[in-house]
N, C-alpha and C. Protein backbone atom coordinates (compact mmCIF):
# COMPACT_ATOMS: atom_id res chain seq x y z
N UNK A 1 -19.87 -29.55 -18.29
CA UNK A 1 -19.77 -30.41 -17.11
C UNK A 1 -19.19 -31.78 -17.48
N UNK A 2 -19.46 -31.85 -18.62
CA UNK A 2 -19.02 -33.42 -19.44
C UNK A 2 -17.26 -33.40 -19.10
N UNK A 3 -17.23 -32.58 -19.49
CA UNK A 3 -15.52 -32.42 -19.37
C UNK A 3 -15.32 -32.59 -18.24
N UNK A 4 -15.32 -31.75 -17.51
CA UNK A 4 -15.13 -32.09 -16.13
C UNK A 4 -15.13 -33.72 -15.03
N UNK A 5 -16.38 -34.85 -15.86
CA UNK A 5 -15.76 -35.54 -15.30
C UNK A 5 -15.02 -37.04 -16.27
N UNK A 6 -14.72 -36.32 -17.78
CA UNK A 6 -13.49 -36.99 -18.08
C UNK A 6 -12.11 -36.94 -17.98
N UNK A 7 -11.75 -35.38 -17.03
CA UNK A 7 -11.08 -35.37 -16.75
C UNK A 7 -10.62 -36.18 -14.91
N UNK A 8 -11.79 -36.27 -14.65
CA UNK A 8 -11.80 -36.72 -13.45
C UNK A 8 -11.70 -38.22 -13.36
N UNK A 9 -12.32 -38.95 -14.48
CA UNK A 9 -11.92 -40.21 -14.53
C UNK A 9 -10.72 -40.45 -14.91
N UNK A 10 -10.27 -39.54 -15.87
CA UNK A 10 -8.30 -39.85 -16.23
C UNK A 10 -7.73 -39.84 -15.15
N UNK A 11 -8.07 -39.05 -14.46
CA UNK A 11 -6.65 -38.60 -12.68
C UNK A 11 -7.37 -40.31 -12.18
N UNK A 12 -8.33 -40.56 -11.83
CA UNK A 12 -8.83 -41.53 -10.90
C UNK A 12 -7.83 -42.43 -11.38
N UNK A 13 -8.14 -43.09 -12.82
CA UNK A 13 -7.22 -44.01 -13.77
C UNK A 13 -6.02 -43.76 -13.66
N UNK A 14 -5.09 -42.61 -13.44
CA UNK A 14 -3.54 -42.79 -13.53
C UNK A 14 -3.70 -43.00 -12.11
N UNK A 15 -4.02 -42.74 -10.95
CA UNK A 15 -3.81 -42.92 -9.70
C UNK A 15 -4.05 -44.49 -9.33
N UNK A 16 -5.01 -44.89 -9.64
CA UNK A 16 -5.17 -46.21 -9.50
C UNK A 16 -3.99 -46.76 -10.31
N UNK A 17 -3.91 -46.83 -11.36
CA UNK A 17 -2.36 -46.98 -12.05
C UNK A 17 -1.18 -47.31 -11.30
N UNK A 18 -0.91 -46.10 -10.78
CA UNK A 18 -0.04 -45.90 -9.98
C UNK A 18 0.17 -46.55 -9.08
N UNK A 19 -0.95 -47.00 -7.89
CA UNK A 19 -1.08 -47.56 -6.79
C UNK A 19 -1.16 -48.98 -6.72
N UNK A 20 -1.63 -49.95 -7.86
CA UNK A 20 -1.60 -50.83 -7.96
C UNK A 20 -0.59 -51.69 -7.84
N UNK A 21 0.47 -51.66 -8.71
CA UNK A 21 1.58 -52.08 -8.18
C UNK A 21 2.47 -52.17 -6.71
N UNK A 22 1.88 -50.89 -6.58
CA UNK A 22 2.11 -51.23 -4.82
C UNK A 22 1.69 -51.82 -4.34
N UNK A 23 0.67 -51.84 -4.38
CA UNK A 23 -0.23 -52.70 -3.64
C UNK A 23 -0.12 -54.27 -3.70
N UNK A 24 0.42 -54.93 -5.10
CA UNK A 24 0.21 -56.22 -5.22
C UNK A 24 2.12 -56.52 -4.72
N UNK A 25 2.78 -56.03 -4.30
CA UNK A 25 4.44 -56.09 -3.70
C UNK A 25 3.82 -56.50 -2.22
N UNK A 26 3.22 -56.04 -1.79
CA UNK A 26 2.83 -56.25 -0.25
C UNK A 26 3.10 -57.71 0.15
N UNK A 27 2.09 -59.10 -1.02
CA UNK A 27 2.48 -60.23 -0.86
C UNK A 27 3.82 -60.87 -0.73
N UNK A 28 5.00 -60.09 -1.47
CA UNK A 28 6.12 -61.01 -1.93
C UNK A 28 6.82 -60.50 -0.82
N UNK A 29 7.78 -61.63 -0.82
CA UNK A 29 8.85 -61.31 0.44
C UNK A 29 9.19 -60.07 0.59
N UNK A 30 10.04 -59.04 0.83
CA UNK A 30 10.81 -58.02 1.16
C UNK A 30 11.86 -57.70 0.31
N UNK A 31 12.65 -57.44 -0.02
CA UNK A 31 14.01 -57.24 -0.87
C UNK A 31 14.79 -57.19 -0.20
N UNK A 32 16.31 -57.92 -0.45
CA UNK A 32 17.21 -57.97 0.56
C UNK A 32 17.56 -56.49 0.87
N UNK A 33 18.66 -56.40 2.42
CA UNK A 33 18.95 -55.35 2.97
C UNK A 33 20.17 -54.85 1.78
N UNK A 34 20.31 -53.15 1.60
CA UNK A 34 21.50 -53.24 0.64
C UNK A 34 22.56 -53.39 0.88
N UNK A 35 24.20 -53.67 0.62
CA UNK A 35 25.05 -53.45 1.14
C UNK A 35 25.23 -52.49 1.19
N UNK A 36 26.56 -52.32 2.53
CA UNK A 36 27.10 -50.96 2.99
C UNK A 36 28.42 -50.70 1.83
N UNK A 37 28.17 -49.92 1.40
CA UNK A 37 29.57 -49.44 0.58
C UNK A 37 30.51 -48.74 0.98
N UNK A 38 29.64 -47.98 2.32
CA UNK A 38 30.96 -46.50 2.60
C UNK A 38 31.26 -47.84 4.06
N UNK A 39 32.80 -47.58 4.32
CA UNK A 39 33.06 -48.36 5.10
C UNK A 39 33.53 -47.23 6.23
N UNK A 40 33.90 -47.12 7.58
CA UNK A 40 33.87 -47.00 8.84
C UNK A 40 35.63 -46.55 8.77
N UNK A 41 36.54 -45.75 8.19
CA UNK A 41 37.52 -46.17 8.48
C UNK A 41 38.39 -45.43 9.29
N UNK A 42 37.54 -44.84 10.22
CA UNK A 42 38.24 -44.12 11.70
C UNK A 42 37.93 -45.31 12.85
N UNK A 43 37.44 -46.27 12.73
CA UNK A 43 36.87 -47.28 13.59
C UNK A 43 37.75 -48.49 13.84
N UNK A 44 38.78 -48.61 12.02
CA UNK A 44 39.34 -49.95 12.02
C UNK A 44 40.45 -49.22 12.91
N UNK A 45 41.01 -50.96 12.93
CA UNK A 45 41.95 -50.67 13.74
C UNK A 45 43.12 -51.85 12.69
């Protein structure tokens, strides 16, 4: 049973891992929009 929940604390630990960083981006501004690269060119004129 021992095993069972050291394996259960590793998953908890990489998930929290994981999520953290997300979580602390929430504060900072946004990242700009990307540019458009493919351009429109049945549109120009």
């Amino acid at each position: 049973m021992s095993n069972a929940w050291i394996v259960l604390g590793i998953c908890v630990i990489v998930v929290l891992g994981a999520a953290l960083p997300l979580i602390r981006q929430r504060d900072q501004t946004p990242p700009p929009p990307p540019k458009e690269t493919l351009r429109n060119w049945r549109n120009e004129k």
